[in-house]
PDB file of N, CA and C in Angstrom:
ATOM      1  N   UNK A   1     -13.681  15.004  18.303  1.00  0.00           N
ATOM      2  CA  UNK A   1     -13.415  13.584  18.305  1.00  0.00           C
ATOM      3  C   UNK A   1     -13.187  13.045  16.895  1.00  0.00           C
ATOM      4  N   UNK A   2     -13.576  13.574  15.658  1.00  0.00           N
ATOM      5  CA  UNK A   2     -13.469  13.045  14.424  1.00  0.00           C
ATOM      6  C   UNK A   2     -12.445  13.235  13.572  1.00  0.00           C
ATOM      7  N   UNK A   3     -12.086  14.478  14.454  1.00  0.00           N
ATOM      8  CA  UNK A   3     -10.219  14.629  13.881  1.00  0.00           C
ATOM      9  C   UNK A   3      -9.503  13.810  14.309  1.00  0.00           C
ATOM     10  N   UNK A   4      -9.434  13.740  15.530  1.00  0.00           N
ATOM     11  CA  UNK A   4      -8.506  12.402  15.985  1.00  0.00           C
ATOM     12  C   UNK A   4      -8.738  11.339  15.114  1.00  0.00           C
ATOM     13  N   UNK A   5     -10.069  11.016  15.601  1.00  0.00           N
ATOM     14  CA  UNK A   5     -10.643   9.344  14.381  1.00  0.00           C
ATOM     15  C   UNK A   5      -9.795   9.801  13.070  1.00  0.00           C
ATOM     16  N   UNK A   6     -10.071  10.784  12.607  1.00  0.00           N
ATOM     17  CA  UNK A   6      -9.258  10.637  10.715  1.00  0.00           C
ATOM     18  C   UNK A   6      -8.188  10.715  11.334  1.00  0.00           C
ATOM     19  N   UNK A   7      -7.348  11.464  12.252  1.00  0.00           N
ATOM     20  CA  UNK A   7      -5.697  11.165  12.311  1.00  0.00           C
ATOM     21  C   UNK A   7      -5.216   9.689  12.025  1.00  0.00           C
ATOM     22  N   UNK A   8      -5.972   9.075  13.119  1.00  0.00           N
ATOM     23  CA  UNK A   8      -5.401   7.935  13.580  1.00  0.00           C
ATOM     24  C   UNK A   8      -5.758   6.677  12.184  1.00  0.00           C
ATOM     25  N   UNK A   9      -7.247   7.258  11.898  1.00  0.00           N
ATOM     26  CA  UNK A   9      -7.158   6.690  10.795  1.00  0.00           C
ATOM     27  C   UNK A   9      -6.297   6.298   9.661  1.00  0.00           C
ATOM     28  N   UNK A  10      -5.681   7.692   9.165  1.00  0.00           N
ATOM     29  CA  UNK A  10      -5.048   7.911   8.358  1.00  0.00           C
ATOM     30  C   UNK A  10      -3.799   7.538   8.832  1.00  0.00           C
ATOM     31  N   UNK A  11      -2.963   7.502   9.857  1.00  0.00           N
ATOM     32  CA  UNK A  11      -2.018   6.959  10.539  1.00  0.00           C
ATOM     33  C   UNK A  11      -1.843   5.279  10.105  1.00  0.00           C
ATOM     34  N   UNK A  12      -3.374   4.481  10.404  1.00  0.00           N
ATOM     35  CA  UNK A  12      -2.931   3.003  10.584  1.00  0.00           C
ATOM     36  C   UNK A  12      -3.179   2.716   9.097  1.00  0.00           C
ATOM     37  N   UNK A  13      -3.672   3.698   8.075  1.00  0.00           N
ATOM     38  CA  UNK A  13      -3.706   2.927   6.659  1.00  0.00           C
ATOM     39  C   UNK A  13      -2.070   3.431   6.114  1.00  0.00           C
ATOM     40  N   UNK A  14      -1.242   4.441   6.282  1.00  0.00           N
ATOM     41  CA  UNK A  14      -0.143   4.793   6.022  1.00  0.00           C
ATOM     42  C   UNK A  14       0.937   3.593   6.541  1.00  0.00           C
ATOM     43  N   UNK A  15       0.921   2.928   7.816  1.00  0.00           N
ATOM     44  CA  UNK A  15       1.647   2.221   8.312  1.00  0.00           C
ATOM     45  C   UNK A  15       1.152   0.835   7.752  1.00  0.00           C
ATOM     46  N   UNK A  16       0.187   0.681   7.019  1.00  0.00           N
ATOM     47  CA  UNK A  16      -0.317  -0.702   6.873  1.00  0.00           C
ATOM     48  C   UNK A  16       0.286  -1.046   5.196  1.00  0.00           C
ATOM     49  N   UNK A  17       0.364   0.279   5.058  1.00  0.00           N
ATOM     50  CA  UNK A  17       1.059   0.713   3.281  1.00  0.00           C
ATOM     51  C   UNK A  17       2.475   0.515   3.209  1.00  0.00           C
ATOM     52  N   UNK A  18       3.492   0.708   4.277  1.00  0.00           N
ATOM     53  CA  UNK A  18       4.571   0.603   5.070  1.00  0.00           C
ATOM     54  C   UNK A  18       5.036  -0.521   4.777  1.00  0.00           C
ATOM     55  N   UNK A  19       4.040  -1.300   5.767  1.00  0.00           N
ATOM     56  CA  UNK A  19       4.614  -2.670   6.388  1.00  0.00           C
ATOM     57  C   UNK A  19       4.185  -3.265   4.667  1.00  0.00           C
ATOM     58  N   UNK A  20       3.383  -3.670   3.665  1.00  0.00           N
ATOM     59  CA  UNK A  20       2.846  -4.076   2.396  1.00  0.00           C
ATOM     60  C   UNK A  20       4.325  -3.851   1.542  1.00  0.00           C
ATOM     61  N   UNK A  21       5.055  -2.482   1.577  1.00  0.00           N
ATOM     62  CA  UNK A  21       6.031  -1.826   1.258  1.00  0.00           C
ATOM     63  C   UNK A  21       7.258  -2.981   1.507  1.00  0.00           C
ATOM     64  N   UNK A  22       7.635  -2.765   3.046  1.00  0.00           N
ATOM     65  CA  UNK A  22       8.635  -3.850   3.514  1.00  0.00           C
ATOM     66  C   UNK A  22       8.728  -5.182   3.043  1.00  0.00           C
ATOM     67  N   UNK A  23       7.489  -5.757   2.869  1.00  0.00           N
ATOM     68  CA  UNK A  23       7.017  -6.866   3.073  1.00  0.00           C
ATOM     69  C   UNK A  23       7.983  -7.227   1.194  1.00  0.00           C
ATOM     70  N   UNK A  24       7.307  -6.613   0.896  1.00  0.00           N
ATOM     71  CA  UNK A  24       7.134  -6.934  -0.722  1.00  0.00           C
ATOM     72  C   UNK A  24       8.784  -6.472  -1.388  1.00  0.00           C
ATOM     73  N   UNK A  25       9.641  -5.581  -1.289  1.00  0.00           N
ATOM     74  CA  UNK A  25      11.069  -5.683  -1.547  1.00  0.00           C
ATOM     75  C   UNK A  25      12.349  -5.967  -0.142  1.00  0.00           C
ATOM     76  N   UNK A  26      11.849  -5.917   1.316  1.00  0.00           N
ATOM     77  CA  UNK A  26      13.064  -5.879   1.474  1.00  0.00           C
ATOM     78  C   UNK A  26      13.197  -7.040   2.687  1.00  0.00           C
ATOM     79  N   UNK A  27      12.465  -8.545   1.891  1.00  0.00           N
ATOM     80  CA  UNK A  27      12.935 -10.078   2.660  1.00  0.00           C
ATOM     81  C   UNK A  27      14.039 -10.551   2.007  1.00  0.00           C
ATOM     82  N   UNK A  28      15.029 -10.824   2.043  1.00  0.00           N
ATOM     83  CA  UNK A  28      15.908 -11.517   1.857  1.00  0.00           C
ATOM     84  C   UNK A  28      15.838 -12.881   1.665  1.00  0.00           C
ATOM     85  N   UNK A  29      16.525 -13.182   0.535  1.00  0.00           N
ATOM     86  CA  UNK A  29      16.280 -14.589   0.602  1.00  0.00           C
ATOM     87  C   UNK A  29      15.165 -15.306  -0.157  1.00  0.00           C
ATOM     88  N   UNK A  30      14.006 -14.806  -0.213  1.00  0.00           N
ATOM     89  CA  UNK A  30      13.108 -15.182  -0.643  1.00  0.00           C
ATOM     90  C   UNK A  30      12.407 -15.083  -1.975  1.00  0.00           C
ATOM     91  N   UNK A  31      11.958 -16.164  -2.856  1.00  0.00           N
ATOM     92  CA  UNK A  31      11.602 -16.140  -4.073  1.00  0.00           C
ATOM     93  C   UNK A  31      10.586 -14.793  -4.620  1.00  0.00           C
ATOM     94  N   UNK A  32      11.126 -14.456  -5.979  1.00  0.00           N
ATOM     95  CA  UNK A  32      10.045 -13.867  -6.031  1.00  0.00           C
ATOM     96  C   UNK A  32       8.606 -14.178  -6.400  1.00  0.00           C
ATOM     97  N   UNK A  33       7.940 -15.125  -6.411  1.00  0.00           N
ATOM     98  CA  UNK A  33       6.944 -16.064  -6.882  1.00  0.00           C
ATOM     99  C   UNK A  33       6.381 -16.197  -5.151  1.00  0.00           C
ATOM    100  N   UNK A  34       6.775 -16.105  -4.482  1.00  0.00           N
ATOM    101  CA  UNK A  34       6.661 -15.917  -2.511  1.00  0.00           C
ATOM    102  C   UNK A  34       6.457 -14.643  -2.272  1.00  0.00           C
ATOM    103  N   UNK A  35       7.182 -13.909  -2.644  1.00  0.00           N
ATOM    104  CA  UNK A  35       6.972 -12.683  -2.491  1.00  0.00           C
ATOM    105  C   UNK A  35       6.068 -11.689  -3.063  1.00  0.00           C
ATOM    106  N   UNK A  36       5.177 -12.361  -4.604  1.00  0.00           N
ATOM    107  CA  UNK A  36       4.099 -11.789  -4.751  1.00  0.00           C
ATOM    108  C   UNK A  36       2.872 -12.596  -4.236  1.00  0.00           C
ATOM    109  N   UNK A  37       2.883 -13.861  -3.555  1.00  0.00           N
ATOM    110  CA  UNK A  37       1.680 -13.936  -2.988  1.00  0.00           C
ATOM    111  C   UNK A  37       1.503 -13.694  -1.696  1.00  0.00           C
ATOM    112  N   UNK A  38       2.496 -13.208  -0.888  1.00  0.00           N
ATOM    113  CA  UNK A  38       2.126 -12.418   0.164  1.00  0.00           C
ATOM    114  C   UNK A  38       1.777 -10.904   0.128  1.00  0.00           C
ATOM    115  N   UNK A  39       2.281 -10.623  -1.010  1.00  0.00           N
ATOM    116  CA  UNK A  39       2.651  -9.567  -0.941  1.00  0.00           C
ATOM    117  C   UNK A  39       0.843  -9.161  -1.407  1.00  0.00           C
ATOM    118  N   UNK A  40       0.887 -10.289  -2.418  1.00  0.00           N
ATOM    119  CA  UNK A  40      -1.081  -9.549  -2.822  1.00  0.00           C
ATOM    120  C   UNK A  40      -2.059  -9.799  -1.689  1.00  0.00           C
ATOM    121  N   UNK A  41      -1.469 -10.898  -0.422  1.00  0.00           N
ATOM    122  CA  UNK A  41      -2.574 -11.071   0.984  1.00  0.00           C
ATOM    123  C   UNK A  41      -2.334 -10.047   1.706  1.00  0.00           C
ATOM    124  N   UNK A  42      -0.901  -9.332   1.498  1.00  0.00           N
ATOM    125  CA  UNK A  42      -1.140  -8.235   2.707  1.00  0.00           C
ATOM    126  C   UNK A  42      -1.546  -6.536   2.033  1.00  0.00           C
ATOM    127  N   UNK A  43      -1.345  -6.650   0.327  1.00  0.00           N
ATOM    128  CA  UNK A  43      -2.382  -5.900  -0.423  1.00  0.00           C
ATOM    129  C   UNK A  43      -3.613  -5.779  -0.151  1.00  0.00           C
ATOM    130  N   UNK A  44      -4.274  -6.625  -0.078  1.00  0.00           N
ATOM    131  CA  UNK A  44      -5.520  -7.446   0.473  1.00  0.00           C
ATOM    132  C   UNK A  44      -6.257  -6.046   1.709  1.00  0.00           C
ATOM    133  N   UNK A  45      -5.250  -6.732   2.507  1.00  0.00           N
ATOM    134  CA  UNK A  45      -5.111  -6.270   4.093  1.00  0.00           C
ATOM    135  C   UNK A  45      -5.168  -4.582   3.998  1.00  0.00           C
ATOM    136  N   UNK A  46      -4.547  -4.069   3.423  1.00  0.00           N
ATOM    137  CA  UNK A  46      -4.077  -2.963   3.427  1.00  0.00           C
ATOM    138  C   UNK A  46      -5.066  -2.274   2.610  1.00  0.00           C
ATOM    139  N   UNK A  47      -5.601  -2.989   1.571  1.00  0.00           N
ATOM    140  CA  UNK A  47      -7.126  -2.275   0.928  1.00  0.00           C
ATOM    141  C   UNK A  47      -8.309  -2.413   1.998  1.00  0.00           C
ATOM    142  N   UNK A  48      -8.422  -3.051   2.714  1.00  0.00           N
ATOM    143  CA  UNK A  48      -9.243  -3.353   3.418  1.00  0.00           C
ATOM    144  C   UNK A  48      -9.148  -1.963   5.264  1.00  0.00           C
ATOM    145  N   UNK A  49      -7.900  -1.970   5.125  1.00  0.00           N
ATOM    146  CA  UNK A  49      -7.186  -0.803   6.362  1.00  0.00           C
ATOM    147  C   UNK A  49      -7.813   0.599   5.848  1.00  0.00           C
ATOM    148  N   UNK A  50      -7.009   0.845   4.583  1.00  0.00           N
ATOM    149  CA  UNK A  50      -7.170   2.069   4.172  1.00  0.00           C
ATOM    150  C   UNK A  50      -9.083   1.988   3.529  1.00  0.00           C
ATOM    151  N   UNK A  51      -9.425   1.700   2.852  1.00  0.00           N
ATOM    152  CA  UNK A  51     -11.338   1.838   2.792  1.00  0.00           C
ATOM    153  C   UNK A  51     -12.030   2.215   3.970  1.00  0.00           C
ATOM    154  N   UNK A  52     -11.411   0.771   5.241  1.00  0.00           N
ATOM    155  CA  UNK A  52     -11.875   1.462   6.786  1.00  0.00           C
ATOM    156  C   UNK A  52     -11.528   3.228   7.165  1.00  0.00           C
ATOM    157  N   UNK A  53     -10.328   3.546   6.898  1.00  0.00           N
ATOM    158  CA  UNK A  53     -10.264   4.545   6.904  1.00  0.00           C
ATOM    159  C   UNK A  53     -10.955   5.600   5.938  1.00  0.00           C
ATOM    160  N   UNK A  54     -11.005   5.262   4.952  1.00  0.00           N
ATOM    161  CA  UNK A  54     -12.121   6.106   4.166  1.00  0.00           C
ATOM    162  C   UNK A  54     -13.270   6.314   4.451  1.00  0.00           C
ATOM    163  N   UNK A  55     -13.992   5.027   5.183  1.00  0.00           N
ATOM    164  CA  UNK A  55     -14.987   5.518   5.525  1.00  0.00           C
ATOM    165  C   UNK A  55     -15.024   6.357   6.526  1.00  0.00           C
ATOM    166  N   UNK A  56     -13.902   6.383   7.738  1.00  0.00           N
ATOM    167  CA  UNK A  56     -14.186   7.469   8.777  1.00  0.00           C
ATOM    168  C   UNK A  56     -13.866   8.513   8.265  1.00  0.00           C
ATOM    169  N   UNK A  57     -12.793   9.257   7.523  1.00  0.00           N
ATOM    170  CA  UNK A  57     -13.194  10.033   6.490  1.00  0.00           C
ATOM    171  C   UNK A  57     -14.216  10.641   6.119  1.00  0.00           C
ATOM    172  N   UNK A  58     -15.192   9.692   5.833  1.00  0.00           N
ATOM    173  CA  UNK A  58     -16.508  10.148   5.031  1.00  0.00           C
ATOM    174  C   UNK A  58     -17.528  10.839   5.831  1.00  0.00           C
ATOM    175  N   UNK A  59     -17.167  10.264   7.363  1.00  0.00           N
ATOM    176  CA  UNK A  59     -17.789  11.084   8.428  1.00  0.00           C
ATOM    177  C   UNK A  59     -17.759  12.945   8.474  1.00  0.00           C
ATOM    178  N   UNK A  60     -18.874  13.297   8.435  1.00  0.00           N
ATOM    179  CA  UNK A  60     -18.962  14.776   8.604  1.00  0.00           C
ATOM    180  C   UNK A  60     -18.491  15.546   9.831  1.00  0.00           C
ATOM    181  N   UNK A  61     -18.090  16.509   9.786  1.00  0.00           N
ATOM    182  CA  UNK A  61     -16.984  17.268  10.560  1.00  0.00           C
ATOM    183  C   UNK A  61     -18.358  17.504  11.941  1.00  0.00           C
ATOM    184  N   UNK A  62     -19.709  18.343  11.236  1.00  0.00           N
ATOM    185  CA  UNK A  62     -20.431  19.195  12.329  1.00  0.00           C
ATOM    186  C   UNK A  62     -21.709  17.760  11.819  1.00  0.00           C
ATOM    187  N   UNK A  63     -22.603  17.868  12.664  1.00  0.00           N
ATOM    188  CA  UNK A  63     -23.923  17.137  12.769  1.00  0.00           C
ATOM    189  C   UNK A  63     -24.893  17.858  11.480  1.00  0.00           C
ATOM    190  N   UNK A  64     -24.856  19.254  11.376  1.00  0.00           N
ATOM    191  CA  UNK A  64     -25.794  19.106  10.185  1.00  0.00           C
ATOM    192  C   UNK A  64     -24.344  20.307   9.286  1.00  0.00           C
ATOM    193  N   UNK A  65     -24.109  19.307   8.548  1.00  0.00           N
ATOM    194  CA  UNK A  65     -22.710  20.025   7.352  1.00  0.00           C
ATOM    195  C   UNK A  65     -23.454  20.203   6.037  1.00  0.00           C
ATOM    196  N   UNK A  66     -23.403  21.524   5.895  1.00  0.00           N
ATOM    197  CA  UNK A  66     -24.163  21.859   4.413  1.00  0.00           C
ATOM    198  C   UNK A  66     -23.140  21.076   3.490  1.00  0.00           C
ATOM    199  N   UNK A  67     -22.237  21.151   3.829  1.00  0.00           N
ATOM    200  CA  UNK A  67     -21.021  20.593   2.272  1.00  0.00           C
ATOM    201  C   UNK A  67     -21.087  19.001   2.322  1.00  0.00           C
ATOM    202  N   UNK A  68     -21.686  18.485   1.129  1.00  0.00           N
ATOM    203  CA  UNK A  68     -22.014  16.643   0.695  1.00  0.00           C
ATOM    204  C   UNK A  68     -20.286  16.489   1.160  1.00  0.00           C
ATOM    205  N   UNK A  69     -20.862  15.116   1.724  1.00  0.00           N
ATOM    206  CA  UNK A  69     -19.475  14.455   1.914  1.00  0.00           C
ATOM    207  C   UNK A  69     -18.754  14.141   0.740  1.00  0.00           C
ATOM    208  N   UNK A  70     -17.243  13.941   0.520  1.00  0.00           N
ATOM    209  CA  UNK A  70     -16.796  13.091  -0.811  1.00  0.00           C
ATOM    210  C   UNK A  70     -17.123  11.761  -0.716  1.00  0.00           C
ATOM    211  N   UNK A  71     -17.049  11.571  -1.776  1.00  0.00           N
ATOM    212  CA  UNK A  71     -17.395   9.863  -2.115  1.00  0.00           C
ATOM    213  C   UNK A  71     -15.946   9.249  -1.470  1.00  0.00           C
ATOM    214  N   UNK A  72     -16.084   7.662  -1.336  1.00  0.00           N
ATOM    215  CA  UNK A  72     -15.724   7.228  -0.769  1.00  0.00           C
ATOM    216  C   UNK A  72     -14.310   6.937  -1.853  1.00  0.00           C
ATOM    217  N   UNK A  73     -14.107   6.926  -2.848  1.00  0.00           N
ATOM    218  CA  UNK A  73     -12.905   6.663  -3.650  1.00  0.00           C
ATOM    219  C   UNK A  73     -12.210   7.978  -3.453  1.00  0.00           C
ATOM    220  N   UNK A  74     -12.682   9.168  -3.635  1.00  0.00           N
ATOM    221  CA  UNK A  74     -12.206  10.601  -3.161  1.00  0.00           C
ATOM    222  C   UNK A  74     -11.484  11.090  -1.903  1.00  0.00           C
ATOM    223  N   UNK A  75     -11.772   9.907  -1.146  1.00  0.00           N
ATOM    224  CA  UNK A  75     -11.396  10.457   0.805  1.00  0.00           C
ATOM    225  C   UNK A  75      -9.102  10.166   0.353  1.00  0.00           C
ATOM    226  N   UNK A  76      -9.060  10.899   1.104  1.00  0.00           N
ATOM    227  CA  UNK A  76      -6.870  10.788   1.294  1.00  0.00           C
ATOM    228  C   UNK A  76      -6.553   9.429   1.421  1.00  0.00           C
ATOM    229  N   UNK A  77      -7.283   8.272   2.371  1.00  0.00           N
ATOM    230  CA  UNK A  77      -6.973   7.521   2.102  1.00  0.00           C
ATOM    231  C   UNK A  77      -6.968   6.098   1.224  1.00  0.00           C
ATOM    232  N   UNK A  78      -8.059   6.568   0.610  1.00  0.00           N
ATOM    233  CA  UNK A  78      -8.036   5.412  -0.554  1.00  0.00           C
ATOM    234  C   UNK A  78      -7.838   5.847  -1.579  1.00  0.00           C
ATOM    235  N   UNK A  79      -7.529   7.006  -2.041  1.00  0.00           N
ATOM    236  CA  UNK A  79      -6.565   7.313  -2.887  1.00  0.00           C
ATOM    237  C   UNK A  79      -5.082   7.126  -2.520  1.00  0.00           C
ATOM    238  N   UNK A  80      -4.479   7.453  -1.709  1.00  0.00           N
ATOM    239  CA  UNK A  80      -3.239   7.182  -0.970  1.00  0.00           C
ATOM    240  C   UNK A  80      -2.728   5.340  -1.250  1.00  0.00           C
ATOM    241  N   UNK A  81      -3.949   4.693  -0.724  1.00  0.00           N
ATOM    242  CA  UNK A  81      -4.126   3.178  -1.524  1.00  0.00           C
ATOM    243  C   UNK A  81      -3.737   2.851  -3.337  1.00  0.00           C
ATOM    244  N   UNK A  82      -4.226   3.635  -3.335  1.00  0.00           N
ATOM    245  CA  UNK A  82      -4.642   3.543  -4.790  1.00  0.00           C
ATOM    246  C   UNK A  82      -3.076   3.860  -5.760  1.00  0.00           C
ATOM    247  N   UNK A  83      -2.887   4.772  -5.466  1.00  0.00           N
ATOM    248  CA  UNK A  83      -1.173   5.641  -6.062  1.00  0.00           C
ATOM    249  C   UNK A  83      -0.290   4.569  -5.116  1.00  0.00           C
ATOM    250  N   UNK A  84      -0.269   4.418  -3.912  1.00  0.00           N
ATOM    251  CA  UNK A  84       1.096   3.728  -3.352  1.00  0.00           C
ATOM    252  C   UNK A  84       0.776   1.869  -4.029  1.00  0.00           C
ATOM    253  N   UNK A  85      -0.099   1.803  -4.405  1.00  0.00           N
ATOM    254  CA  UNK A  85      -0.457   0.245  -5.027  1.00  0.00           C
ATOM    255  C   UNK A  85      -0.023   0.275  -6.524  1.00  0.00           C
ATOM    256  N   UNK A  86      -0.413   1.086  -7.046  1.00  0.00           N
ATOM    257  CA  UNK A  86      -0.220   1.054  -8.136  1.00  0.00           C
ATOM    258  C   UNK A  86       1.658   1.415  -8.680  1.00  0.00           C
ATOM    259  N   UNK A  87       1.808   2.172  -7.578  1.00  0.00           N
ATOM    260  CA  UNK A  87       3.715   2.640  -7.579  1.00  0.00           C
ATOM    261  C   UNK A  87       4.660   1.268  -7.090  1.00  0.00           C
ATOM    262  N   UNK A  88       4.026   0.520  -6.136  1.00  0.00           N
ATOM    263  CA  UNK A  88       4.525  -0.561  -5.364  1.00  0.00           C
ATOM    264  C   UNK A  88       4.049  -1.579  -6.476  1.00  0.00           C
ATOM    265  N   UNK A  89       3.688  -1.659  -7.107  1.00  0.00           N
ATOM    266  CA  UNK A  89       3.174  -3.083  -8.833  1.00  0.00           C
ATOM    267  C   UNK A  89       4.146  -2.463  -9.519  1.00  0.00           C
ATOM    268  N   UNK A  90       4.648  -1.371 -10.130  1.00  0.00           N
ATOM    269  CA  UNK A  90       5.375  -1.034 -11.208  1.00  0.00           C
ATOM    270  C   UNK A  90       6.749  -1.284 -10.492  1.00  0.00           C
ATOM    271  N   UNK A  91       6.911  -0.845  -9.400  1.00  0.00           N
ATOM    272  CA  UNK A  91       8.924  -1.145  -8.340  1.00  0.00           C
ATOM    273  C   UNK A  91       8.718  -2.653  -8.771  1.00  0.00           C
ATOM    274  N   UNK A  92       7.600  -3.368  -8.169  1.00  0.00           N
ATOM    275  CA  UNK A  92       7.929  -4.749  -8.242  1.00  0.00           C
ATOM    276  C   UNK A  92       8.382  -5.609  -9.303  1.00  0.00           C
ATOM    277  N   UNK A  93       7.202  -5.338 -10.327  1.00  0.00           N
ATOM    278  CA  UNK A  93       7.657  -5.711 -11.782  1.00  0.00           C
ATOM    279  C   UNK A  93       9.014  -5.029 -12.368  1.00  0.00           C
ATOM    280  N   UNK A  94       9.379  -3.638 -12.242  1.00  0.00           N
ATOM    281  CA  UNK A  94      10.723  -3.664 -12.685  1.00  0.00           C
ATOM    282  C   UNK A  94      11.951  -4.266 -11.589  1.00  0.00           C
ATOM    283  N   UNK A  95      11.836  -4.193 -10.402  1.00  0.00           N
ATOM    284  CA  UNK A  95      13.101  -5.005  -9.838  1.00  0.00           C
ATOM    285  C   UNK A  95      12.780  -6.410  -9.767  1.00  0.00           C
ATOM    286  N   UNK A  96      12.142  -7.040 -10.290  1.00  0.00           N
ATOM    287  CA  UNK A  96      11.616  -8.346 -10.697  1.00  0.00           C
ATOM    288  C   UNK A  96      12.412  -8.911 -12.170  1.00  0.00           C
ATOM    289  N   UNK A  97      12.360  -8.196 -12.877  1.00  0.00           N
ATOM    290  CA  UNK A  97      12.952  -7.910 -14.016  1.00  0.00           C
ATOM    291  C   UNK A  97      14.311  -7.616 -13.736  1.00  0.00           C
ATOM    292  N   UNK A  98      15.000  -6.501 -13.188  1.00  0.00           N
ATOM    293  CA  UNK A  98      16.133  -6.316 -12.931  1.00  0.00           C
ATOM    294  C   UNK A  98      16.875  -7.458 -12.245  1.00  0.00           C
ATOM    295  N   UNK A  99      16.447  -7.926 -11.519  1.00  0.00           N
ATOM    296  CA  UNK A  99      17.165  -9.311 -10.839  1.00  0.00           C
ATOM    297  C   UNK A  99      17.158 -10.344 -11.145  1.00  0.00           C
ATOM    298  N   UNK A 100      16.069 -10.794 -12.535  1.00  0.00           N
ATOM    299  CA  UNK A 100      16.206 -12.216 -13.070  1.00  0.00           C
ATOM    300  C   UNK A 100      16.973 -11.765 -14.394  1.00  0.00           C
ATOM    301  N   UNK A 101      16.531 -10.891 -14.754  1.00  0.00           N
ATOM    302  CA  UNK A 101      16.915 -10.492 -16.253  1.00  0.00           C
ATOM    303  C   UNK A 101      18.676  -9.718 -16.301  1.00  0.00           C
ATOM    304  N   UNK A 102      18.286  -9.030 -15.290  1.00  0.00           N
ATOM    305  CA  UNK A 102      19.678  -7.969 -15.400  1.00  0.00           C
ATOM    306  C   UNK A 102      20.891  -8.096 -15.036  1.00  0.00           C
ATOM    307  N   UNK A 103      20.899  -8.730 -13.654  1.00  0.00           N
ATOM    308  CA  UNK A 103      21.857  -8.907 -12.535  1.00  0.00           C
ATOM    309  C   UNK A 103      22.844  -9.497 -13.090  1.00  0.00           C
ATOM    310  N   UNK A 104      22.406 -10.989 -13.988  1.00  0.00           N
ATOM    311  CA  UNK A 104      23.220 -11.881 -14.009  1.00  0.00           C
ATOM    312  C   UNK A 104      24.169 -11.528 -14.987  1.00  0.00           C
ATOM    313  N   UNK A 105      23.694 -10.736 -15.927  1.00  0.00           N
ATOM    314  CA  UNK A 105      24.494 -10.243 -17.043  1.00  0.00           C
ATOM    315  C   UNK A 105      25.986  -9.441 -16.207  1.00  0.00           C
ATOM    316  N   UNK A 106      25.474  -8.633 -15.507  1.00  0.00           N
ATOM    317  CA  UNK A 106      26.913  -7.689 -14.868  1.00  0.00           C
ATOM    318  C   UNK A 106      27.429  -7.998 -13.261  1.00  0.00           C
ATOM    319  N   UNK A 107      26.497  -9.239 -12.767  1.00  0.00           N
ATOM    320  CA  UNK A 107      27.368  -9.586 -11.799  1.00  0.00           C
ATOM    321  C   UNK A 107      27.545 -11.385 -12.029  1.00  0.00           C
ATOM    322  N   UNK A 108      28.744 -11.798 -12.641  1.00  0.00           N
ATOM    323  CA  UNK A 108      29.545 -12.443 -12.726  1.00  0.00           C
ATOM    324  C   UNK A 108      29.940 -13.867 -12.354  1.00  0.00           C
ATOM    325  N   UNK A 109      29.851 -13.653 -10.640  1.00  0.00           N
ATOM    326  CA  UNK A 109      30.181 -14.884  -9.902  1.00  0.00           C
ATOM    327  C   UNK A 109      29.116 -14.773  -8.975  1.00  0.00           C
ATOM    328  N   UNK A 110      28.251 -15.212  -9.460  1.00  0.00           N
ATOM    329  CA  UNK A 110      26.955 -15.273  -7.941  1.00  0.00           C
ATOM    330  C   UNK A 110      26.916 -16.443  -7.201  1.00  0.00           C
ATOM    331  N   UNK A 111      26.690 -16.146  -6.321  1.00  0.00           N
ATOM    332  CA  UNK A 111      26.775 -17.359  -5.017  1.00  0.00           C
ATOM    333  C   UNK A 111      25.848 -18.556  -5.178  1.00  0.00           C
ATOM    334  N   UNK A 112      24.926 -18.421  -6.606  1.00  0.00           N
ATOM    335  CA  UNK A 112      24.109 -20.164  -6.673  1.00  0.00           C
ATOM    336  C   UNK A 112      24.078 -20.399  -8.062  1.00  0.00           C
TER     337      UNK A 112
END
């Protein structure tokens, strides 16, 4: 039963990393000053998904497991948190940059 639990675990913090992903480069339309404060509530969300999942993680495989569990920053998915957060802040800040700073220089006739 605890494999499943970490599958699925690990399943809804990957998809919650996803949707944080979507959320944060690919709305249309929308400011970027909008787009980082949702983007840090569904950060939020998604630290909060993936930890849940760490802790089932942290759950031991057999009832008496000679091997100490990992700590809870150590489990796949809050590290997985941790690298896709920190990769998804650096995309943001540079295509943040690229589109106020860059765009306008080599595209020409923009529509506002």
């Amino acid at each position: 039963m605890v494999p499943i639990a970490k599958f699925l675990a690990l399943a809804s913090s990957i998809i919650s990393l996803w949707v944080l992903m979507g959320h944060a480069f690919f709305v249309p339309g929308s400011e970027w000053g909008d787009r980082l404060a949702s983007g840090l509530i569904l950060l939020g969300l998604s630290g909060c998904v993936c930890f849940a999942a760490g802790l089932i993680f942290e759950l031991p495989e057999r009832k008496f497991d000679p091997e100490p569990t990992p700590p809870l920053i150590h489990t796949l998915p809050v590290r997985l948190f941790f690298w896709a957060a920190a990769l998804m802040a650096v995309l943001f800040v540079v295509s943040w940059f690229l589109a106020v700073d860059y765009a306008p220089v080599i595209w020409r006739n923009q529509p506002y």
